[in-house]
C-alpha atoms as a PDB file:
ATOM      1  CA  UNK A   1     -85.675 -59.953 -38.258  1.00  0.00           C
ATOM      2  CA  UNK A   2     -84.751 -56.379 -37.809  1.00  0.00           C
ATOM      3  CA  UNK A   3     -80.915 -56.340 -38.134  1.00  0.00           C
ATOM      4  CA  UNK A   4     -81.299 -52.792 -35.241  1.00  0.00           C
ATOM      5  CA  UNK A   5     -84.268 -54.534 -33.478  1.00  0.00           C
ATOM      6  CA  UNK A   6     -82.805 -57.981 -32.459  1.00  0.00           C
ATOM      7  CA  UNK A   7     -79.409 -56.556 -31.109  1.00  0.00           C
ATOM      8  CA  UNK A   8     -79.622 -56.726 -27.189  1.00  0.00           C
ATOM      9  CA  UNK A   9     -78.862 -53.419 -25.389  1.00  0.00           C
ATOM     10  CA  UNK A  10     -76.324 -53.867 -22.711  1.00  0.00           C
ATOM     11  CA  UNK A  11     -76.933 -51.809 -19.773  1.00  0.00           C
ATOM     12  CA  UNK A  12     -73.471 -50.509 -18.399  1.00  0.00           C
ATOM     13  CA  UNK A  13     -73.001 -50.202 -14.298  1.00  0.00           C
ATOM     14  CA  UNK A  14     -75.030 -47.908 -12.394  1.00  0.00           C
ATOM     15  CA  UNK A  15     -77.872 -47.455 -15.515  1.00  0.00           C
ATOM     16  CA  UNK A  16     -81.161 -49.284 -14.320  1.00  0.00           C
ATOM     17  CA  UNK A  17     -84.127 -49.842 -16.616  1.00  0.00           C
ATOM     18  CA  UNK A  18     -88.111 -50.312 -15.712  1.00  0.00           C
ATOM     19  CA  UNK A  19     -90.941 -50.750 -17.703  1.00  0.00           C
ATOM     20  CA  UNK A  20     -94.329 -49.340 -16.248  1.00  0.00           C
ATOM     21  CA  UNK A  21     -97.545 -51.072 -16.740  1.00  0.00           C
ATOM     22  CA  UNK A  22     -98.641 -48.580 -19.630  1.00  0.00           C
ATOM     23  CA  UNK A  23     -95.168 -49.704 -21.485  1.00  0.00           C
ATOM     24  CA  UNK A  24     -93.420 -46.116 -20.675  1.00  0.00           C
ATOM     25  CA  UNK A  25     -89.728 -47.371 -20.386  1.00  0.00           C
ATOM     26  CA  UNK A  26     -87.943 -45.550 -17.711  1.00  0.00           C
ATOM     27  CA  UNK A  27     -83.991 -45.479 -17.612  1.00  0.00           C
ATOM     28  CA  UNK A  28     -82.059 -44.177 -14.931  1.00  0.00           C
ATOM     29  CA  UNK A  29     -78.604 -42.995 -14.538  1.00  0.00           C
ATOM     30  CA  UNK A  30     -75.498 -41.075 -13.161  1.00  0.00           C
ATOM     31  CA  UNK A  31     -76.701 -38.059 -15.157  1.00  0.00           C
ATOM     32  CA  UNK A  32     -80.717 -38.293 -15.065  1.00  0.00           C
ATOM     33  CA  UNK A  33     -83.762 -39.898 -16.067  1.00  0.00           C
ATOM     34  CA  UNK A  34     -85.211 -40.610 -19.245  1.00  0.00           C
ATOM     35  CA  UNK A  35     -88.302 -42.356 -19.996  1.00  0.00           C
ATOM     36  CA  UNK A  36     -89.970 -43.068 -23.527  1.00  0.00           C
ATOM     37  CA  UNK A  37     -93.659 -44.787 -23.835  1.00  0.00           C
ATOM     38  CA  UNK A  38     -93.496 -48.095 -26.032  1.00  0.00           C
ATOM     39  CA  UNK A  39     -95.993 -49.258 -28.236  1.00  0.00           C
ATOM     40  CA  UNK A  40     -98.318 -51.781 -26.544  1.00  0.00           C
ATOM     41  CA  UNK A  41     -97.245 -54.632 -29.632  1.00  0.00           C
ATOM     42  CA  UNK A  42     -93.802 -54.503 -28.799  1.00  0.00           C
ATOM     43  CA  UNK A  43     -92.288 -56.065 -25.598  1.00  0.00           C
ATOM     44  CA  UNK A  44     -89.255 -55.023 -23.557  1.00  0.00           C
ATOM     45  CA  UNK A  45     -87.615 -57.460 -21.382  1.00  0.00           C
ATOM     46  CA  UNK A  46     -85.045 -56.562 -18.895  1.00  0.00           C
ATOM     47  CA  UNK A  47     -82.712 -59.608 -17.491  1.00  0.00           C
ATOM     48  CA  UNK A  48     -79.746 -59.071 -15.579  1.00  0.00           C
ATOM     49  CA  UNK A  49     -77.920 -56.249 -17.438  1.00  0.00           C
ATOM     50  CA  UNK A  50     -79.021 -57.284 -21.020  1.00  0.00           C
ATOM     51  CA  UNK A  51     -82.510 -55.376 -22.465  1.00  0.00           C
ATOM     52  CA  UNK A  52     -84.163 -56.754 -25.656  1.00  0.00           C
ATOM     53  CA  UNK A  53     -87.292 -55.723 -27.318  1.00  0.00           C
ATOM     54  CA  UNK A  54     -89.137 -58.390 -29.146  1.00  0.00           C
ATOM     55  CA  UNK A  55     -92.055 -57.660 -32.087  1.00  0.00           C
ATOM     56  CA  UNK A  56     -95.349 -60.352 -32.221  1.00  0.00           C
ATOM     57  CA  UNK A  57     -95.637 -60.348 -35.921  1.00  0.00           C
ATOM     58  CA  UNK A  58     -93.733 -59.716 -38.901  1.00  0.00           C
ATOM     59  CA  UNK A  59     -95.893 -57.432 -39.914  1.00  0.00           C
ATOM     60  CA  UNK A  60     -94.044 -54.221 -41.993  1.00  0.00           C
ATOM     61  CA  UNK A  61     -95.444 -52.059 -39.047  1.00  0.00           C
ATOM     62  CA  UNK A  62     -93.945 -54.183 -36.649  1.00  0.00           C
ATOM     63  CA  UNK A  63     -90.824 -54.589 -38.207  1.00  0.00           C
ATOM     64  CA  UNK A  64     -90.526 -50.671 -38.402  1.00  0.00           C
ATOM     65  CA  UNK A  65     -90.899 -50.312 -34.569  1.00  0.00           C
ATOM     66  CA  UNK A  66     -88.856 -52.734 -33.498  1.00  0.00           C
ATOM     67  CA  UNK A  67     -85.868 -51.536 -34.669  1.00  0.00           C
ATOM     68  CA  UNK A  68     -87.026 -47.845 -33.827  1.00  0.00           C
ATOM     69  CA  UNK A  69     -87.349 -48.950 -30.049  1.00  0.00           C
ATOM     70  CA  UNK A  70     -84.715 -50.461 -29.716  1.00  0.00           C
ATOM     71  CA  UNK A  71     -82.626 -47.684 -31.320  1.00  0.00           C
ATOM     72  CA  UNK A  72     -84.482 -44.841 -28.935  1.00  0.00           C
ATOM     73  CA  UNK A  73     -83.719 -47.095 -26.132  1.00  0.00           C
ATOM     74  CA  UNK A  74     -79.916 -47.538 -26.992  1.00  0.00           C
ATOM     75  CA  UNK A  75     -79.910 -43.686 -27.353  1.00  0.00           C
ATOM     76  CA  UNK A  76     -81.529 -43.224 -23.449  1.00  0.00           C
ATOM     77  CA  UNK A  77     -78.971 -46.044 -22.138  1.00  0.00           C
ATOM     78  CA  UNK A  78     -75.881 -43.921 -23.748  1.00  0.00           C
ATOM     79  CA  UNK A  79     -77.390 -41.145 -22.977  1.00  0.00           C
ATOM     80  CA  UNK A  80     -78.019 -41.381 -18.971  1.00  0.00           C
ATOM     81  CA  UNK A  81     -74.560 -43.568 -18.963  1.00  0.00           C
ATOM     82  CA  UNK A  82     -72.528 -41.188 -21.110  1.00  0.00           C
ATOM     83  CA  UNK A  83     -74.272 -38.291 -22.159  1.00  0.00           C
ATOM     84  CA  UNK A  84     -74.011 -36.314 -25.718  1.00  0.00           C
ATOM     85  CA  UNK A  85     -71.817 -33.518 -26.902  1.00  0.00           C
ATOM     86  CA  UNK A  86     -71.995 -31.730 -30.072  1.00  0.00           C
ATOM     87  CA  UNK A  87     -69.503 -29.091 -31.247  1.00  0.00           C
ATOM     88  CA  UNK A  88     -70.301 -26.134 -33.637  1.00  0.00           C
ATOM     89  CA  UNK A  89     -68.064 -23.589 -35.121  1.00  0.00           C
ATOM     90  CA  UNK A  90     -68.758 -20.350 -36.314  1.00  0.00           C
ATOM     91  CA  UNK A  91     -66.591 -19.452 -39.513  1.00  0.00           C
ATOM     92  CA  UNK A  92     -66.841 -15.838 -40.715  1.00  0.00           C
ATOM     93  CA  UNK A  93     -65.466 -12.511 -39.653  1.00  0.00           C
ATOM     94  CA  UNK A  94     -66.568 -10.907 -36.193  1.00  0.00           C
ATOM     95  CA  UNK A  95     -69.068 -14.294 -35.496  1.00  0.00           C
ATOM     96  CA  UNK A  96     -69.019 -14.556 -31.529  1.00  0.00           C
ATOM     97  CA  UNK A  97     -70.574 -16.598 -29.530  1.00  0.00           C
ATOM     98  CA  UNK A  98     -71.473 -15.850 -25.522  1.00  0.00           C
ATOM     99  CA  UNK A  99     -72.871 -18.456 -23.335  1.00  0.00           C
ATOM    100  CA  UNK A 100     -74.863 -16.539 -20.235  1.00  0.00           C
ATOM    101  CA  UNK A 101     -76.618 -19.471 -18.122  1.00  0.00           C
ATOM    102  CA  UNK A 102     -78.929 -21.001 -20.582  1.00  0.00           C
ATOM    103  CA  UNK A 103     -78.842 -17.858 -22.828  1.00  0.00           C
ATOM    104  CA  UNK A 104     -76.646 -18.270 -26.299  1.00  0.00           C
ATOM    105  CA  UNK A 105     -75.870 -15.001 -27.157  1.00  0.00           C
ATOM    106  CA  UNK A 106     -74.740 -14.917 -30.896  1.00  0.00           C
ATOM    107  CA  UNK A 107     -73.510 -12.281 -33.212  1.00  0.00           C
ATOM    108  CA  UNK A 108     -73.775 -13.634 -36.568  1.00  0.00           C
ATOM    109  CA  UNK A 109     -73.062 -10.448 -39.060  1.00  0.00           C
ATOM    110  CA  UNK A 110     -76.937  -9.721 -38.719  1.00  0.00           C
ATOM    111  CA  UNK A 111     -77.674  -5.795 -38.034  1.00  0.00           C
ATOM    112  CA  UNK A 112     -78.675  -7.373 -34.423  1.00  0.00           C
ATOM    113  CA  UNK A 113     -77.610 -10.223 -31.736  1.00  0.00           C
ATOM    114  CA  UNK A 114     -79.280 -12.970 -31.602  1.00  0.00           C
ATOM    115  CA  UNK A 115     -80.261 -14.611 -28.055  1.00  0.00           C
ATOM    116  CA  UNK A 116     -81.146 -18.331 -27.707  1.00  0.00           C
ATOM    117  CA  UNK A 117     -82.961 -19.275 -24.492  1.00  0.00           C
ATOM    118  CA  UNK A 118     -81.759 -23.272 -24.342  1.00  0.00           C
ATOM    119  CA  UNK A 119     -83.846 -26.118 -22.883  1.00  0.00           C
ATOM    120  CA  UNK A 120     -82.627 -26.268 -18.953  1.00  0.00           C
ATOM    121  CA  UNK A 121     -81.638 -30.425 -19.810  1.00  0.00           C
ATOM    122  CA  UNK A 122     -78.927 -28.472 -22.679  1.00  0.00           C
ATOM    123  CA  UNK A 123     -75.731 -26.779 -21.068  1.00  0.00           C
ATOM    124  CA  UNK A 124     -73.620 -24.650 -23.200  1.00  0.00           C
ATOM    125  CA  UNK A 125     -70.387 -23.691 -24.332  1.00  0.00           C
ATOM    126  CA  UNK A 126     -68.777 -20.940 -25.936  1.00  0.00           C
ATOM    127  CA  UNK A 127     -65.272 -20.992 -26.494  1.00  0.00           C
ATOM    128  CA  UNK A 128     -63.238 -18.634 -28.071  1.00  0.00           C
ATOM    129  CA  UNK A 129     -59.918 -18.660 -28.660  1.00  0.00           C
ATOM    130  CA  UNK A 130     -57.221 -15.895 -30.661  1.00  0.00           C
ATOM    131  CA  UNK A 131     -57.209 -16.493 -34.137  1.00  0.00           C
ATOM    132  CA  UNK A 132     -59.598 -19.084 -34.527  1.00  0.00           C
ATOM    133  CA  UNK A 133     -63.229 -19.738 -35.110  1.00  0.00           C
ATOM    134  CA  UNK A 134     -66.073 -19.302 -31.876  1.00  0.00           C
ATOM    135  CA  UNK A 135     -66.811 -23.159 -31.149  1.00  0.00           C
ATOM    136  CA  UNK A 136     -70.181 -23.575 -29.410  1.00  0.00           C
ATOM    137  CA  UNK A 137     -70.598 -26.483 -27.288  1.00  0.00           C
ATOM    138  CA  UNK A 138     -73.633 -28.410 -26.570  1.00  0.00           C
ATOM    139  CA  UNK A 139     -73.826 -31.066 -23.669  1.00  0.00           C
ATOM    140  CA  UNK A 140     -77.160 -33.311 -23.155  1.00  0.00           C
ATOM    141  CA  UNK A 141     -78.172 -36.754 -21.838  1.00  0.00           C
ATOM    142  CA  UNK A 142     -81.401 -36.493 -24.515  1.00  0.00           C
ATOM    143  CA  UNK A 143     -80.140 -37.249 -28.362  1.00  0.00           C
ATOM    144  CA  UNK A 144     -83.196 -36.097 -29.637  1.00  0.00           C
ATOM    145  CA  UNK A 145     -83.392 -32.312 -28.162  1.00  0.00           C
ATOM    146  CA  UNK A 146     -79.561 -31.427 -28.380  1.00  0.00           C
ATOM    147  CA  UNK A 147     -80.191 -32.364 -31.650  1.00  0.00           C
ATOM    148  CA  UNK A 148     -83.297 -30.278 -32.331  1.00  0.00           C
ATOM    149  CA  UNK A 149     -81.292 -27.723 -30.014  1.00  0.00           C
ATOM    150  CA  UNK A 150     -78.287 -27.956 -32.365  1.00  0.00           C
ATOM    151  CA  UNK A 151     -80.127 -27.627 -35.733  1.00  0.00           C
ATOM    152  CA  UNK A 152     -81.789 -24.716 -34.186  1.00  0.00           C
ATOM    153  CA  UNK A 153     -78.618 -23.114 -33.905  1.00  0.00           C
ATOM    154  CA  UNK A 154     -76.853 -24.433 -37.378  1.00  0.00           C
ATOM    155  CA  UNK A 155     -80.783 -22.934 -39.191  1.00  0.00           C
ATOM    156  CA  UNK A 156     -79.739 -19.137 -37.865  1.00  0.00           C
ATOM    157  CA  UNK A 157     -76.793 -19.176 -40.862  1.00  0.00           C
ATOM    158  CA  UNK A 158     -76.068 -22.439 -42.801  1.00  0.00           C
ATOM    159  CA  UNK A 159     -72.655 -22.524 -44.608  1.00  0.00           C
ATOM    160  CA  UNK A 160     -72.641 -21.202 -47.638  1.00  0.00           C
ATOM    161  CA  UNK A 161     -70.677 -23.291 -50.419  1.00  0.00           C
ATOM    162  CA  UNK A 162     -68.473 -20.018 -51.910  1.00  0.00           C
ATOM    163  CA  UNK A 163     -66.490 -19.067 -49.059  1.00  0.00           C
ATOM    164  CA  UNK A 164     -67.754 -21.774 -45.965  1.00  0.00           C
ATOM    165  CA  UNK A 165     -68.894 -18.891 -43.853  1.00  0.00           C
ATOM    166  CA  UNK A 166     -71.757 -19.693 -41.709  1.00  0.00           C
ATOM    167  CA  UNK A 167     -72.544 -22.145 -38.255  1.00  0.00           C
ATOM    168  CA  UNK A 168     -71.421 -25.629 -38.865  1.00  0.00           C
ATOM    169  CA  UNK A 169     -70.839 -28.839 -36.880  1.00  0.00           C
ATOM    170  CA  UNK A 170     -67.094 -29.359 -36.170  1.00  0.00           C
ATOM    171  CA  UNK A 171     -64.968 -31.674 -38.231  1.00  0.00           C
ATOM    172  CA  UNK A 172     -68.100 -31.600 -41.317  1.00  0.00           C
ATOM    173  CA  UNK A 173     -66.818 -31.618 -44.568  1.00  0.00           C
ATOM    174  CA  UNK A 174     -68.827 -28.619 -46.901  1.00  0.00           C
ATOM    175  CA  UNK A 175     -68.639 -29.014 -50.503  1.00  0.00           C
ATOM    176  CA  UNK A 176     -67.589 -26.133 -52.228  1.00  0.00           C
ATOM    177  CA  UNK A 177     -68.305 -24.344 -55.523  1.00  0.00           C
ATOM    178  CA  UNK A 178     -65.624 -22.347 -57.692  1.00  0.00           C
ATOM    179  CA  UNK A 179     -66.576 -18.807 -57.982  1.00  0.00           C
ATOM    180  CA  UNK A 180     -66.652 -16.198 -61.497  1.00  0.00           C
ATOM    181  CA  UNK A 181     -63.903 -17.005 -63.533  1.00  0.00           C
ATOM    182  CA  UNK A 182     -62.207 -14.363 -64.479  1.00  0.00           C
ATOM    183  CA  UNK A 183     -61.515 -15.070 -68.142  1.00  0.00           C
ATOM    184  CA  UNK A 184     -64.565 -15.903 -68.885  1.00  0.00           C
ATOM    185  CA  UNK A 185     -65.789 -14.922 -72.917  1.00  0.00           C
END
């Protein structure tokens, strides 16, 4: 048994799950509506406030999608219940970061600004405070897009390993390199 795949998915208050005919799972919440279509093979009961997905077969392409579902339905659950929040800072001199609606406006030591237009389900944060680094944060009930969303943003200038400048997710660890020695013959 899938060690992801057999783990029932508790279903906090207010979070209500259906499964359509074509097996597109719907989950609804305080914060929205999420829905994710389901193999035919694999079967999602709902009973009382406890979900589990079961596989027919042990099959290795069985195997792989029961865990999968159940993990994409966790993430729906948590996400409709709970929601997701990333944080990215922006380490280097004169990096900014403006958020305008669903427009991230960010100067990044590029000859121009660059403009973001966000997915409407992504809100945005920029915060900005003296002597410290711009902190961009992202707020979503879907795992997968603030994700995508937040890799976007991390692609525009990666941290570099010599000095750390660059866009990277708060509280990540970068491993750094020792520059020219000096005395070097």
């Amino acid at each position: 048994m899938s060690r992801i795949g057999k783990m029932p998915v508790n279903l906090p208050a207010g979070v209500t799950v259906t499964v359509g005919s074509d097996n597109v799972v719907s989950v609804k919440g305080p914060l929205g509506t999420l829905s994710q279509k389901v193999d035919p093979d694999i079967t999602v009961k709902v009973e009382g406030n406890v979900l589990t997905v079961e596989r027919p077969t042990n099959q290795p392409r069985h195997r792989s999608m029961h865990g999968l579902y159940r993990a994409l339905i966790n993430n729906m659950v948590v996400g409709v219940s709970e929601g997701y929040t990333i944080k990215q800072e922006l380490v280097g001199v004169g990096f900014k970061a403006e958020a305008k609606g669903q427009v991230l406006e960010l100067s990044l030591g590029y000859s121009h600004d660059i403009f973001i237009q966000l997915p409407a389900e992504v809100k945005a944060e920029a915060l900005t405070e003296k002597k410290g680094n711009p902190i961009v944060t992202l707020k979503s009930m879907d795992k997968q897009l603030i994700g995508q969303v937040a890799a976007k943003i991390r692609s525009l200038r990666k941290p570099e390993p010599y000095k750390g400048k660059g866009i990277k997710f708060v509280g990540e660890q970068l491993r750094r390199k020792a520059g020219k020695s000096a005395n070097a013959k």
